[in-house]
Protein backbone atom coordinates (compact mmCIF):
# COMPACT_ATOMS: atom_id res chain seq x y z
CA UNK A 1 11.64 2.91 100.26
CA UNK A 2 11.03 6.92 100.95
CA UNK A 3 12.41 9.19 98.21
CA UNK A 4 13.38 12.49 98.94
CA UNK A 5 11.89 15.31 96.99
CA UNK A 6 14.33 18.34 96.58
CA UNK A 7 14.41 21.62 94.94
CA UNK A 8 16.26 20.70 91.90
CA UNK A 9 18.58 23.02 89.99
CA UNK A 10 16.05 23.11 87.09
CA UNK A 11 18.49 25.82 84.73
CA UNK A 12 21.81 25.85 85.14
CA UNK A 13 21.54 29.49 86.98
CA UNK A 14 19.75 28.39 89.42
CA UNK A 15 20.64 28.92 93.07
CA UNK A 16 17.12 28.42 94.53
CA UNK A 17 13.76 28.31 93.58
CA UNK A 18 9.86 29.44 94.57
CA UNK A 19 7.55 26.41 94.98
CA UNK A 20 4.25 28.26 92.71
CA UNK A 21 2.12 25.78 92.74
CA UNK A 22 1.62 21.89 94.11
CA UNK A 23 -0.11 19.78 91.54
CA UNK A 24 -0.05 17.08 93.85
CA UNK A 25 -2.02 16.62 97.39
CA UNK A 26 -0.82 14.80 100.36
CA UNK A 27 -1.73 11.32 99.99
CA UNK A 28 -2.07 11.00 96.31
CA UNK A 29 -0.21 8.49 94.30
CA UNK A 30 2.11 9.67 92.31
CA UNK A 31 4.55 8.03 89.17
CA UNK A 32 8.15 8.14 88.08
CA UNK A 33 8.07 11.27 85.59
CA UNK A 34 4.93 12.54 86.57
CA UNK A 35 4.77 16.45 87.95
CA UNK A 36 4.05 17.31 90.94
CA UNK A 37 4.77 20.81 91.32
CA UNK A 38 5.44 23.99 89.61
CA UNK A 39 8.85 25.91 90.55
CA UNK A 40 9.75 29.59 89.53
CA UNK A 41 13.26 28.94 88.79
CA UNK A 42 15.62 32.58 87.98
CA UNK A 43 14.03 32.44 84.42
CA UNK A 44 10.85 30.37 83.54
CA UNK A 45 8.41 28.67 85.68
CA UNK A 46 9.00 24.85 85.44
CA UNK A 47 7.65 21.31 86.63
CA UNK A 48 9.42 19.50 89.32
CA UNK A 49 8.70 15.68 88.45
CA UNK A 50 8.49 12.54 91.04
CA UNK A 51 11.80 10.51 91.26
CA UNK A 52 9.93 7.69 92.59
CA UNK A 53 6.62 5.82 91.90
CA UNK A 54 4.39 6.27 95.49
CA UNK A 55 2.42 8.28 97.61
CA UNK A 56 3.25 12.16 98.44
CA UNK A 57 3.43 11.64 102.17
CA UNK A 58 4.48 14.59 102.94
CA UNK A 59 4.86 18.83 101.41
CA UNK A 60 7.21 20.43 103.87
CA UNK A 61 7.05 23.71 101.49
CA UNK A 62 3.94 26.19 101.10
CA UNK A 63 3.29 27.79 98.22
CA UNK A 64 4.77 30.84 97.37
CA UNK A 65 8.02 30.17 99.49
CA UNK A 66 11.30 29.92 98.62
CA UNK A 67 14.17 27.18 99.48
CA UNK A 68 17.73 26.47 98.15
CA UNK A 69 18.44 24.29 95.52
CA UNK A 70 19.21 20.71 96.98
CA UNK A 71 16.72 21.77 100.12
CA UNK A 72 14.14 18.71 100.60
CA UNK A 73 10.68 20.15 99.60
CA UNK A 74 8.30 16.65 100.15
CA UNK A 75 8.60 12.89 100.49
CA UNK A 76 6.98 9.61 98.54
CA UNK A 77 6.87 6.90 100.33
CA UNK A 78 4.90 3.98 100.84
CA UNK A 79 1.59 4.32 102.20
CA UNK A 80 2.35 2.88 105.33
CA UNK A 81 6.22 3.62 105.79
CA UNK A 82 7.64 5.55 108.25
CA UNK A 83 8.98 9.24 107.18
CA UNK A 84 9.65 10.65 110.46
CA UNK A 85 13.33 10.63 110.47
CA UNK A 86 13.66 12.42 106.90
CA UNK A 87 10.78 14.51 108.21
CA UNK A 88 13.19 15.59 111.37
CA UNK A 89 16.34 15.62 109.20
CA UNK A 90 14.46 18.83 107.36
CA UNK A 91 13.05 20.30 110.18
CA UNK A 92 16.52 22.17 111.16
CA UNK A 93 16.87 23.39 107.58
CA UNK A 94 13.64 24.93 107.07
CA UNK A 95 14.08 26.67 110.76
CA UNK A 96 17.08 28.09 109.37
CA UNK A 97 15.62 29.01 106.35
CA UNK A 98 12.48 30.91 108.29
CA UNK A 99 14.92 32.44 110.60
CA UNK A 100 17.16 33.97 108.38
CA UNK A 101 14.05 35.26 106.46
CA UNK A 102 13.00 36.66 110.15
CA UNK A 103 15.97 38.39 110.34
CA UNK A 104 16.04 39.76 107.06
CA UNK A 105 12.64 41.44 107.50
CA UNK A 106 13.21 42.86 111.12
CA UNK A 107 16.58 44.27 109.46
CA UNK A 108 14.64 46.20 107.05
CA UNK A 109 11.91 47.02 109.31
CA UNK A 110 14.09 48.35 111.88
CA UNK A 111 15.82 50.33 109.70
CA UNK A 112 13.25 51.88 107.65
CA UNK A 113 10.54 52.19 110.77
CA UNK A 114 8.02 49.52 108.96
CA UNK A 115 5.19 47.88 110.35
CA UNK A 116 5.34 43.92 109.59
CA UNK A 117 4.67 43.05 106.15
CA UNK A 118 2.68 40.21 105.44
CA UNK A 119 4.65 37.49 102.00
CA UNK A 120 1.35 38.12 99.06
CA UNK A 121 -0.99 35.44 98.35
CA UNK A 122 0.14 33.57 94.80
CA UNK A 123 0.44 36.25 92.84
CA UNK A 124 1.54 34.20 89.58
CA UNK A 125 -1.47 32.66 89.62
CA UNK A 126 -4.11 36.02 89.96
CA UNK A 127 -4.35 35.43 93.56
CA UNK A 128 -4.88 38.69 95.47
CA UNK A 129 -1.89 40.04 97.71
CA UNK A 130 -2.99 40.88 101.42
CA UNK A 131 -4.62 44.71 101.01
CA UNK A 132 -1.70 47.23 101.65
CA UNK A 133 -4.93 49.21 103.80
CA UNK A 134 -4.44 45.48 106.64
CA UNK A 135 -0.54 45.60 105.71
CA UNK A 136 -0.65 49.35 107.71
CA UNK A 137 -2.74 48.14 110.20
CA UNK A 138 -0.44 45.14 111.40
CA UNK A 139 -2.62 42.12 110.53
CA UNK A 140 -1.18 39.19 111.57
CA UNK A 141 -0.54 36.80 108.31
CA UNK A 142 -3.29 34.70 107.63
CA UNK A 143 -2.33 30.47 108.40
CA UNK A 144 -1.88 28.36 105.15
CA UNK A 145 -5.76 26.83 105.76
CA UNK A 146 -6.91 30.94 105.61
CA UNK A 147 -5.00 31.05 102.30
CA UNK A 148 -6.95 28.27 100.51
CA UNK A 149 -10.15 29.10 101.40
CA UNK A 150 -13.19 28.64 99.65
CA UNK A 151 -13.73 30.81 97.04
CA UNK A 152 -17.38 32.56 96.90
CA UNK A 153 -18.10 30.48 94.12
CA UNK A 154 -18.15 27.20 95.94
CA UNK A 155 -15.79 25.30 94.17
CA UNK A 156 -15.10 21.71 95.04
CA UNK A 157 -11.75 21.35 96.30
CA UNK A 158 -9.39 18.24 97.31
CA UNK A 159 -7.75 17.16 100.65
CA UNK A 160 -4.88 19.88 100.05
CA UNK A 161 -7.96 22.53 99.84
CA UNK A 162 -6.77 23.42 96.24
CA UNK A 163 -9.54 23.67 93.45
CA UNK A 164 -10.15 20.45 92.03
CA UNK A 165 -8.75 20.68 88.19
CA UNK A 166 -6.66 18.90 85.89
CA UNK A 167 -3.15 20.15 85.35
CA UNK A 168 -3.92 20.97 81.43
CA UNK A 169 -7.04 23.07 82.65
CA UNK A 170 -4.68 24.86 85.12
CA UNK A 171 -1.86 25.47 82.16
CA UNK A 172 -4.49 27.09 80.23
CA UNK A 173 -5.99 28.97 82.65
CA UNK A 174 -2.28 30.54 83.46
CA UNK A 175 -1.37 31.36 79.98
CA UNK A 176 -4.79 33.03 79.54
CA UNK A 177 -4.39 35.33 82.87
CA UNK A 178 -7.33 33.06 83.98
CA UNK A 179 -8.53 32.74 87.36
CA UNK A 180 -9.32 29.05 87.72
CA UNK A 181 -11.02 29.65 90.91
CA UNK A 182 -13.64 31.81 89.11
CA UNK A 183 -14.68 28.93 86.67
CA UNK A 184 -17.44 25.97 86.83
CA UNK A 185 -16.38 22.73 86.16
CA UNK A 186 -18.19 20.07 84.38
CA UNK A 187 -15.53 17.43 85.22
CA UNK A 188 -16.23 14.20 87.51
CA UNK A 189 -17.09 15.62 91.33
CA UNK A 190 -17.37 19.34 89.77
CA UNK A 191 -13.36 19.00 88.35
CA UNK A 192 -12.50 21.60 86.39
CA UNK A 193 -11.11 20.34 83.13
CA UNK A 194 -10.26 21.69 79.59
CA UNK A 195 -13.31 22.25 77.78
CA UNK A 196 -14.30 24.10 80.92
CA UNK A 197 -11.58 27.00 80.42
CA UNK A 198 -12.43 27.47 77.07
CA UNK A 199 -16.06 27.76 77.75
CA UNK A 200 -14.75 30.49 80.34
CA UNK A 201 -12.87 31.89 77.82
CA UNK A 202 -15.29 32.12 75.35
CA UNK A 203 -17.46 34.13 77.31
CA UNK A 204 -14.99 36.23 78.85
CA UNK A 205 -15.79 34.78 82.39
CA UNK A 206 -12.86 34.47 84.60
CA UNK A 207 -10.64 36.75 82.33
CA UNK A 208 -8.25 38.26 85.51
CA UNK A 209 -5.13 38.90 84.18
CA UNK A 210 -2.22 38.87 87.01
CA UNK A 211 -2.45 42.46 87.96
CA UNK A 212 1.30 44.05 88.07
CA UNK A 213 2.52 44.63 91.82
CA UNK A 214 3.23 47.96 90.99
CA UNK A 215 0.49 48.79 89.23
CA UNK A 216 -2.28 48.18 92.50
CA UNK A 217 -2.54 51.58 94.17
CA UNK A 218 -3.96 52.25 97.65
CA UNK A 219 -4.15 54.31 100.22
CA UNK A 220 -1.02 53.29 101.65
CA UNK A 221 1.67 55.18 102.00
CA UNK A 222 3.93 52.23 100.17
CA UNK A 223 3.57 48.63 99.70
CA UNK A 224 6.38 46.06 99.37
CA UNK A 225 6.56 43.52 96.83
CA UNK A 226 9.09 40.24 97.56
CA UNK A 227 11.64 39.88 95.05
CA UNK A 228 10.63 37.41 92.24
CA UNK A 229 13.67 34.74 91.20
CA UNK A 230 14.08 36.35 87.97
CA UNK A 231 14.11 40.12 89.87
CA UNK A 232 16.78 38.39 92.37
CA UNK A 233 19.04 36.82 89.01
CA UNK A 234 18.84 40.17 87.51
CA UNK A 235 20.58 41.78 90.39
CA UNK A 236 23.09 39.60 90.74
CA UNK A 237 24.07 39.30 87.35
CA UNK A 238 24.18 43.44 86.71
CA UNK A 239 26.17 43.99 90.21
CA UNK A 240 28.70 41.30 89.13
CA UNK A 241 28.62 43.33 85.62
CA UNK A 242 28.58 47.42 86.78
CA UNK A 243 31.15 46.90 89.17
CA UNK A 244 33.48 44.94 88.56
CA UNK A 245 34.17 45.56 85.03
CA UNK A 246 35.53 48.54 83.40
CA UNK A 247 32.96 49.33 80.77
CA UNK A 248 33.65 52.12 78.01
CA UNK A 249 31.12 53.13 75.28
CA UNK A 250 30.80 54.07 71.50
CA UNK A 251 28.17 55.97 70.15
CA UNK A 252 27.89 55.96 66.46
CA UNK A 253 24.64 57.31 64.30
CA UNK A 254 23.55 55.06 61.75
CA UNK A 255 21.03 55.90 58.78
CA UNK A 256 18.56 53.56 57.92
CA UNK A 257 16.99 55.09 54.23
CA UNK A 258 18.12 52.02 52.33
CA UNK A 259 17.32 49.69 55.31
CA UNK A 260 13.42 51.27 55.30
CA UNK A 261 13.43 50.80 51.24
CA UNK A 262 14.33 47.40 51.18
CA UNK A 263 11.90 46.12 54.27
CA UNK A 264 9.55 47.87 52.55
CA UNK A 265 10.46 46.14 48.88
CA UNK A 266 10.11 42.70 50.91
CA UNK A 267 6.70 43.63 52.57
CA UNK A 268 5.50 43.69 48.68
CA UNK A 269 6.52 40.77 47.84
CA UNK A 270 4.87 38.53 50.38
CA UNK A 271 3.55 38.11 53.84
CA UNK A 272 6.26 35.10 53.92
CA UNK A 273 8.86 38.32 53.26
CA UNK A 274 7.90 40.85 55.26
CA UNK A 275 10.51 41.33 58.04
CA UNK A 276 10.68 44.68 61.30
CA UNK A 277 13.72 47.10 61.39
CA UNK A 278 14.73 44.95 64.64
CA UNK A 279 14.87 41.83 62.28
CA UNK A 280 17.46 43.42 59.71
CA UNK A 281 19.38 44.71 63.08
CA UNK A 282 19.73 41.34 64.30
CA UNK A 283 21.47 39.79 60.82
CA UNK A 284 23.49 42.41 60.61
CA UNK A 285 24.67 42.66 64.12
CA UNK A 286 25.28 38.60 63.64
CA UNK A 287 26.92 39.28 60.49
CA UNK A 288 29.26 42.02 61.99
CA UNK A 289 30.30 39.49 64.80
CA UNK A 290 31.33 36.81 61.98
CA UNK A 291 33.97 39.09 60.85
CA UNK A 292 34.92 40.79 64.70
CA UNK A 293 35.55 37.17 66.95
CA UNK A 294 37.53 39.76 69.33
CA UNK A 295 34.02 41.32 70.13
CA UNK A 296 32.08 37.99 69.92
CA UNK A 297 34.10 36.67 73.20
CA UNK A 298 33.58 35.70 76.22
CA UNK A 299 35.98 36.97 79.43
CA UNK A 300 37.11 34.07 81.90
CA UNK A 301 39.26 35.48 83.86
CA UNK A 302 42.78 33.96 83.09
CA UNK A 303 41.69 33.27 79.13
CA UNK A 304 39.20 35.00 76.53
CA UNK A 305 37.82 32.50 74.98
CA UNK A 306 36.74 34.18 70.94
CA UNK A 307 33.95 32.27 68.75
CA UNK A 308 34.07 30.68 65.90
CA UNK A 309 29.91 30.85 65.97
CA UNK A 310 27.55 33.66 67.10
CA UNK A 311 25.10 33.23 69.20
CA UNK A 312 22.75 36.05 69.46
CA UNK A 313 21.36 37.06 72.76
CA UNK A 314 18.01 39.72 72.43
CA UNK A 315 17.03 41.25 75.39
CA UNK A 316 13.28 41.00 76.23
CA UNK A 317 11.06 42.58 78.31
CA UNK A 318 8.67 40.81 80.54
CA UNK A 319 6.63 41.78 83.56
CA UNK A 320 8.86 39.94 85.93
CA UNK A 321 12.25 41.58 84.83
CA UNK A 322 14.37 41.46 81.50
CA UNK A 323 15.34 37.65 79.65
CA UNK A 324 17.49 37.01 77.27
CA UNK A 325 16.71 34.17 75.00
CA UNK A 326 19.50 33.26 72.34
CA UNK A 327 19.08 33.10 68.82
CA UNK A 328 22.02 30.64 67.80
CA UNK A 329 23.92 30.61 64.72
CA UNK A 330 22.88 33.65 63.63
CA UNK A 331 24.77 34.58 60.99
CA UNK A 332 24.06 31.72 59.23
CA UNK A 333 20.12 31.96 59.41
CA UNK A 334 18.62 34.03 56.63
CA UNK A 335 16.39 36.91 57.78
CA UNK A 336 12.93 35.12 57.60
CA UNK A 337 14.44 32.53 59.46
CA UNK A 338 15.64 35.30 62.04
CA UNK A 339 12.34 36.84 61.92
CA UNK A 340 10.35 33.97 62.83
CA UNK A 341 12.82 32.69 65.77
CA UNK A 342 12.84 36.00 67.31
CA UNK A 343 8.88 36.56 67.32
CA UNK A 344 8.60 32.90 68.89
CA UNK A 345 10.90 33.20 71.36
CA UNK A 346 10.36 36.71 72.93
CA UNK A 347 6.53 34.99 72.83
CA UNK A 348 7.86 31.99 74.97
CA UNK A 349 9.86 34.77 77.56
CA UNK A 350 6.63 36.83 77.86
CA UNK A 351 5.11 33.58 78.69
CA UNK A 352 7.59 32.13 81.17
CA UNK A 353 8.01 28.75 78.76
CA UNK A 354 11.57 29.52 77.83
CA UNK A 355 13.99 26.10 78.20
CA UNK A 356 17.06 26.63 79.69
CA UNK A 357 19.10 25.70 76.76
CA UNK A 358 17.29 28.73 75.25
CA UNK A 359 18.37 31.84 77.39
CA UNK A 360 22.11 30.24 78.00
CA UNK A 361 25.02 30.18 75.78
CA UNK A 362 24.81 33.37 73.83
CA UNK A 363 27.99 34.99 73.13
CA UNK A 364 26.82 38.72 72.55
CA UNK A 365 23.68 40.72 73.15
CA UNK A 366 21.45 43.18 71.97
CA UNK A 367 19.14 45.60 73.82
CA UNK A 368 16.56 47.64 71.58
CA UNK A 369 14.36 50.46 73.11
CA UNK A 370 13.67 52.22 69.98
CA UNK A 371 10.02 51.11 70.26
CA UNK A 372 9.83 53.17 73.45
CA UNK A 373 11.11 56.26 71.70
CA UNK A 374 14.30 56.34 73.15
CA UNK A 375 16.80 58.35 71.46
CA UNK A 376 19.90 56.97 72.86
CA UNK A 377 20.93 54.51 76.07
CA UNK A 378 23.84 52.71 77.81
CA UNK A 379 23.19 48.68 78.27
CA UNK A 380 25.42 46.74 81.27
CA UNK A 381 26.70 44.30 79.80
CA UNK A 382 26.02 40.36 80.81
CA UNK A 383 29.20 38.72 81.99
CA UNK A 384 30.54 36.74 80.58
CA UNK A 385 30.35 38.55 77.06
CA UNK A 386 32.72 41.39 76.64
CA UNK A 387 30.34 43.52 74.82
CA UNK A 388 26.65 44.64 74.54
CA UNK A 389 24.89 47.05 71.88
CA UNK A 390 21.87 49.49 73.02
CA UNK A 391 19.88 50.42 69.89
CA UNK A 392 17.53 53.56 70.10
CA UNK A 393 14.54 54.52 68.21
CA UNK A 394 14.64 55.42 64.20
CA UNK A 395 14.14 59.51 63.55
CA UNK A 396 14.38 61.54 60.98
CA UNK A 397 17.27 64.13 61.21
CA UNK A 398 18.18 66.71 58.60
CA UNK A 399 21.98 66.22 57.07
CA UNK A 400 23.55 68.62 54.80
CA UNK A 401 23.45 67.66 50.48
CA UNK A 402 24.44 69.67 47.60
CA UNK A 403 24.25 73.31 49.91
CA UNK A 404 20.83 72.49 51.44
CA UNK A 405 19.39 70.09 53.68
CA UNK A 406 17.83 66.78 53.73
CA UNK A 407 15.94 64.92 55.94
CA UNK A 408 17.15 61.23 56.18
CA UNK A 409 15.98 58.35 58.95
CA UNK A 410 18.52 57.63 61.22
CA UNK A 411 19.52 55.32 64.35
CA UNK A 412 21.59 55.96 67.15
CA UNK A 413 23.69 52.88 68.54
CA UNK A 414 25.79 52.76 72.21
CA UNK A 415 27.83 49.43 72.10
CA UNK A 416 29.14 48.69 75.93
CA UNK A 417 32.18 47.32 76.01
CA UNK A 418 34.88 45.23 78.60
CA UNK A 419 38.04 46.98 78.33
CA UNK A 420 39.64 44.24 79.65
CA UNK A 421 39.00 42.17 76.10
CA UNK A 422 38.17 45.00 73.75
CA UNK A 423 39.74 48.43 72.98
CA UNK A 424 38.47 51.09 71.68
CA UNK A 425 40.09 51.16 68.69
CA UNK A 426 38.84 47.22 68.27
CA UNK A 427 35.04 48.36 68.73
CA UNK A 428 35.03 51.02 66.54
CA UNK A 429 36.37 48.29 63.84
CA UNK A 430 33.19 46.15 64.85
CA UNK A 431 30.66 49.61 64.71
CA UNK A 432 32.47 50.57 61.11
CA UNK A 433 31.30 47.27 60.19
CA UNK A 434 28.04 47.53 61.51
CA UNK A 435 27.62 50.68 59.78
CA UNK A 436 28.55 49.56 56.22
CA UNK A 437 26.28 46.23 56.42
CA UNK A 438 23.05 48.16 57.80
CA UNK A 439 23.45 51.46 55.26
CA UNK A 440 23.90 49.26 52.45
CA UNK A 441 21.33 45.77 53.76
CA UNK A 442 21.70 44.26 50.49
CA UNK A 443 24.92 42.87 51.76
CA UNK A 444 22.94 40.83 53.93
CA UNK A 445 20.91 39.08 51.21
CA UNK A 446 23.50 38.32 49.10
């Protein structure tokens, strides 16, 4: 019996998704479980797994597009069994799809006077983007075949024309910035396989990181870059945020002499010690929230709901837009605990390996720029939370003692908050807090 494949909600933010990569060809066999494609949901880049055992009869989505979540995206079937009416039951959808997409682009075009704009080659996997310099000119986009050509090196390839390689070497090869099509395999039929990447690796061969969009520069007079699904979540999440809410902001300097001893009293002590200035931020933000639930809230509308635990959201920066990943509990953890979590999982955002269940559920946020040198900022804050706290960069400043003056290292902090849960009156509590935990940190170790 055919089985339908579908974009599957694969986070529980997700509206639709970008098929990155099939790992499957038309006419393999494929099993219950098994992967078959790679999906760039609004926050990670995740495997969409066969519902069926079978055959991949049919891919009704190229790479690099995007469809809807519940949108069929391929069939398994028997080898032999008839898929033409599921086949015709998409083909209205996908029309749809390409016409509002059509529309979309003449829209802008019209508007802004643009020649036609070609969607970039696979650019999550180092594949080149058509050349802004044929993007001016009007080129016509090149078919799906054109896109998987041969690559100079000569690379064996399957039915799909994709490089033949295994989906570990292929992992690898995208958390190293790889290009697999640049590498020699030493596989069965010239397969490119594990050992292979490493050797590649080794050497330095193949070593293309994915170039930034906005970082290629031309000729051109611009060049435009489709929206990524975490660029599109970001949008909608801060225009549902700006707008709608009525934000006022405290701004409170903090001084950070006893928090700079005591890191550097735990750096002596031990590698297994040593903890940053954003570490000792975190506890004590978490610690803050224990004893403020009317910041650590949530706003829904006809209720605010207050916890009982805090879950810490950090914001991290990534070169496909801004993730927050949750350190939960965090008020309970000690600061090497804290430490560790933190470094691991702004490791697994950077990467694009974050689970779902690890940038959801946090119930206040922090956003840190002091490590750009920014003195002082305003964060939006992510709905539902009723509050968000924007932490600049750690200078020394010269205070008045005993007649003279001093020079002591100090913090500025801008805490966002949703008038509609908190007063001002209520964060300033919650800063005053802050304010005794980090200028005397011991509190936190007690």
């Amino acid at each position: 019996m055919a089985t339908k494949v579908v974009m599957e909600a694969l986070s529980p933010t997700m509206e639709e998704g970008r098929l990155v990569k099939w790992l499957k060809n038309e006419g393999d066999a494929v099993k219950t479980g098994e992967p078959i494609a790679e999906v760039e949901t609004d926050k990670a880049i995740m495997e969409l797994v066969a519902r069926a055992d079978g055959v991949l009869r049919k891919r009704l989505v190229n790479e690099g597009e995007a469809r809807p979540v519940g949108q069929l995206v391929g069939v398994i079937a028997g080898p032999d069994e008839n898929i033409d009416a599921l086949i015709a039951d998409a083909a209205p959808a996908a029309t749809g799809a390409a016409t509002a997409a059509d529309q979309t682009v003449a829209s802008t075009q019209e508007s802004t006077g643009a020649p036609p704009v070609p969607r970039p080659a696979r650019e999550a996997h180092g594949e080149a983007s058509t050349p802004p310099q044929e993007k001016q000119q009007g080129a016509p986009p090149a078919p799906p075949q054109a896109a998987q050509a041969q690559p100079a090196t000569g690379q064996p390839r399957g039915n799909g024309g994709q490089i033949r390689s295994s989906p570990l070497a292929r992992r690898i090869a995208s958390e190293r910035g790889m290009d697999i099509g640049q590498v020699q395999g030493s596989g069965p039929g010239g397969r490119i396989i594990k050992r292979d990447i490493e050797s590649a690796a080794a050497t330095g061969a193949a070593a293309a990181a994915r170039p930034s969009p906005v970082a290629q520069r031309s000729s051109a007079d611009f060049e435009d870059v489709p929206l990524t699904q975490i660029r599109k979540t970001i949008a909608k999440r801060l225009s549902e945020s700006i707008g709608p809410i009525p934000t006022f902001y405290l701004t409170a300097d903090f001084d950070l002499e006893r928090v700079s001893e005591m890191r550097a009293a735990m750096a002596e002590m031990g590698d297994e010690f040593k903890v940053s200035i954003n570490d000792i931020l975190l506890k004590a933000v978490a610690t803050a929230l224990s004893q403020h639930p009317e910041v650590n809230a949530h706003w829904l509308g006809d209720r605010i709901r207050y916890y009982n635990r805090v879950h810490l959201g950090m914001a991290v920066a990534t070169d496909d837009g801004l993730i927050v990943p949750v350190i939960f509990d965090a008020n309970t953890k000690r600061m090497s605990e804290i430490s560790r979590e933190a470094k691991e999982l702004a490791k697994r955002a950077r990467e694009r390996k974050l689970k779902p269940d690890e940038y959801t559920g946090s119930t206040f946020s922090i956003s840190n720029l002091g490590m750009f040198g920014i003195d002082q900022f305003t964060a939006i804050i992510n709905p539902p939370e009723v509050g968000i706290l924007a932490i600049g960069t750690a200078r020394d400043v010269l205070v008045p003692k005993d007649g003279g003056t001093v020079a002591r290292k100090q913090m500025r902090v801008t805490m966002s908050c949703d008038h509609r849960a908190v007063d001002g009156a209520v964060g300033a509590r919650f800063l005053q807090t802050l304010r005794r935990l980090i200028e005397n940190p011991l509190m936190l170790v007690y």
